[in-house]
Protein backbone atom coordinates (compact mmCIF):
# COMPACT_ATOMS: atom_id res chain seq x y z
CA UNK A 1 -24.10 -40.55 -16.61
CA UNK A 2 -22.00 -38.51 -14.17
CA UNK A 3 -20.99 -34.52 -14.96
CA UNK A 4 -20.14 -31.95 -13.52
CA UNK A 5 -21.70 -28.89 -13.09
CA UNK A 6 -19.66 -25.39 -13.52
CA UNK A 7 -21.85 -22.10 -13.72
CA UNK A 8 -20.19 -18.79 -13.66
CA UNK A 9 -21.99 -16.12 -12.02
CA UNK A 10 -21.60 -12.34 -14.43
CA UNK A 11 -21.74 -9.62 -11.54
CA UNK A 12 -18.39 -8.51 -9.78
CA UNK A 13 -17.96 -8.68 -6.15
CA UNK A 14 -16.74 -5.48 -4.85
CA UNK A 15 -17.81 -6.02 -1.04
CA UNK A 16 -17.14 -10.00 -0.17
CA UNK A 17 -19.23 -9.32 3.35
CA UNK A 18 -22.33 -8.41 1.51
CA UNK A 19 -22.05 -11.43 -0.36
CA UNK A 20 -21.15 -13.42 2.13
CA UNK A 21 -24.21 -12.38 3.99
CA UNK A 22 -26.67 -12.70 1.11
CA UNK A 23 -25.20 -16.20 0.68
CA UNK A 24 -25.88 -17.17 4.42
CA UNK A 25 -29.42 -15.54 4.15
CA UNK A 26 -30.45 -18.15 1.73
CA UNK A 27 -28.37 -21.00 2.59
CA UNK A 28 -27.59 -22.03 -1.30
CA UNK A 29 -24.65 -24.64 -2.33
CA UNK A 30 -22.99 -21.32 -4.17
CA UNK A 31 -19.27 -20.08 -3.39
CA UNK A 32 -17.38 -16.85 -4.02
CA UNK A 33 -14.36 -17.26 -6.21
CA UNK A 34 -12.29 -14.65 -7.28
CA UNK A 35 -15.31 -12.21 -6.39
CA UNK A 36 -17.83 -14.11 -8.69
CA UNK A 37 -20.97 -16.27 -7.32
CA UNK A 38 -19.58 -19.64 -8.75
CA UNK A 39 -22.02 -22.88 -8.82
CA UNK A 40 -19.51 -26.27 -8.89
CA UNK A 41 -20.54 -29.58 -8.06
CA UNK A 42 -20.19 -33.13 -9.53
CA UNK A 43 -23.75 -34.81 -10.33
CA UNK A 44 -23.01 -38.17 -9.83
CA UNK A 45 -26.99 -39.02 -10.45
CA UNK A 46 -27.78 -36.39 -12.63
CA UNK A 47 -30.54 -34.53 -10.01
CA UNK A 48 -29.17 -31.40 -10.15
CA UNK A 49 -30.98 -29.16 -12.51
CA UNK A 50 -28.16 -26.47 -14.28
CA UNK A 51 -30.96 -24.10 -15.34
CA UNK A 52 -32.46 -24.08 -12.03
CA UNK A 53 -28.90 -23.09 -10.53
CA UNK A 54 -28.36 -20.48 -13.32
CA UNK A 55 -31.49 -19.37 -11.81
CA UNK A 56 -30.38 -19.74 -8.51
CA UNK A 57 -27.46 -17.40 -9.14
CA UNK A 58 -29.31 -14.89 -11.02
CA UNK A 59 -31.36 -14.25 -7.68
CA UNK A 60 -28.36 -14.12 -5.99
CA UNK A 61 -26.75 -11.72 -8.03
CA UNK A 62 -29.71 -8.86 -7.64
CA UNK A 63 -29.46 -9.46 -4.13
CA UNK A 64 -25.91 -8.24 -3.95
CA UNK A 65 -26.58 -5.36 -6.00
CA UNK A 66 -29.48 -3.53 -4.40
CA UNK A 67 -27.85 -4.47 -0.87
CA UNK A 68 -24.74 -3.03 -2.18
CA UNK A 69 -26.20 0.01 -3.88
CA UNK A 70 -27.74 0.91 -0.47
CA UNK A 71 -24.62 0.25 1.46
CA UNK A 72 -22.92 2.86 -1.40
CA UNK A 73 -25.89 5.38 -0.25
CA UNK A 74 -24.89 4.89 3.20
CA UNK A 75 -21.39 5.43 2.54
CA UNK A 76 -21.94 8.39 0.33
CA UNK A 77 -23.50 10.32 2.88
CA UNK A 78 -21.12 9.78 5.86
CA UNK A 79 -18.22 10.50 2.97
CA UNK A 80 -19.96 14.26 2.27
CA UNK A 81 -20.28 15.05 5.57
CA UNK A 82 -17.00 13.98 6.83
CA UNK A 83 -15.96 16.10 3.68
CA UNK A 84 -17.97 19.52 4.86
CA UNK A 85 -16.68 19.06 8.16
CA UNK A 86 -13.12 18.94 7.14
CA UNK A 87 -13.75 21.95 5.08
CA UNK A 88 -15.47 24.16 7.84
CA UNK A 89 -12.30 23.67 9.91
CA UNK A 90 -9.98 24.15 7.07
CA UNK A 91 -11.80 27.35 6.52
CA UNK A 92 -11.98 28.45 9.88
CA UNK A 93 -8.02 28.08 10.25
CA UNK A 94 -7.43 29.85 7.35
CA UNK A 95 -9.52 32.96 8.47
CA UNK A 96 -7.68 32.58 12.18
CA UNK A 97 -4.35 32.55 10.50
CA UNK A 98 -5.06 35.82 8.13
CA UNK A 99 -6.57 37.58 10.91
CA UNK A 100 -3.53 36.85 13.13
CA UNK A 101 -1.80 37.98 9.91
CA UNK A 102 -3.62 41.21 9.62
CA UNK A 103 -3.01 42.51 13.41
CA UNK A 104 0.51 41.67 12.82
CA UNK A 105 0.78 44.26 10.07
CA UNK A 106 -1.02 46.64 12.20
CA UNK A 107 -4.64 46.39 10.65
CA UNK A 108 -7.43 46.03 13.10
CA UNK A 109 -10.98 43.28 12.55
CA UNK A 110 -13.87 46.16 12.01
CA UNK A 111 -16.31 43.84 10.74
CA UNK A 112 -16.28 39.98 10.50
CA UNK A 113 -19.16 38.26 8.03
CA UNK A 114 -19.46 33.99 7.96
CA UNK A 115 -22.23 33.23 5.80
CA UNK A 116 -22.48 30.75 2.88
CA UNK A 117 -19.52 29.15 3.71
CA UNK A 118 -17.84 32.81 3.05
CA UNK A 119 -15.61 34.65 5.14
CA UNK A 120 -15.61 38.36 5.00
CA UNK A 121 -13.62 40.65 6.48
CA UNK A 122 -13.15 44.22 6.98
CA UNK A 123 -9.99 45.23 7.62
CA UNK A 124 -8.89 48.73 9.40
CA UNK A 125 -5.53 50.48 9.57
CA UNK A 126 -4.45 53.79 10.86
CA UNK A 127 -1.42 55.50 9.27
CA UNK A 128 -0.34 58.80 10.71
């Protein structure tokens, strides 16, 4: 008796070139379809065992999600530092642009203080 066999992987694909990788790694007869692992074949013979390819799948699955929780730590850390970096120059602009702002009103830089991602300034003006 002839069937076919349809198994739906559960897990979402959110990165197709992870799975695509994992997939390659172990050289299994399972697609991606609309970012699912999806197992469909027509058993003409009936030799293909569905609870071995549910298995199949499973393994699959936890593949893709500690490779792509690693790639997430990976990405997380190059996103914070891009992030501090973008703040250290937005902060060291700002502090240019009040100083340049300051001598303009006739106030003179006594004292300048960068620490903790603070700036402090002391400010001096002579009025006679």
């Amino acid at each position: 008796m002839s069937r076919t066999i349809n198994i739906k992987g559960k897990v979402i694909i959110q990165n197709i070139d992870i799975a695509q990788e994992i997939l390659n790694e172990l050289n299994l007869n399972i697609k991606i379809r609309n970012n699912q692992f999806i197992f469909n074949e027509y058993d003409a013979w009936d030799q293909i065992d569905a609870s071995e390819k549910v298995d199949e799948i499973e393994k699959v699955e936890n593949l893709y999600l500690k490779k792509f929780s690693i790639y997430l730590k990976q990405v997380e850390v190059e996103e914070r530092l891009r992030l501090e970096e973008e703040k250290r120059i937005l902060r060291e602009e700002k502090a240019d642009l009040m100083i340049a702002n300051a001598k303009k009103q006739g106030y003179k830089l006594k004292k300048e203080i960068r620490e903790d991602n603070t700036i402090k300034l002391v400010l001096q003006k002579r009025v006679y």
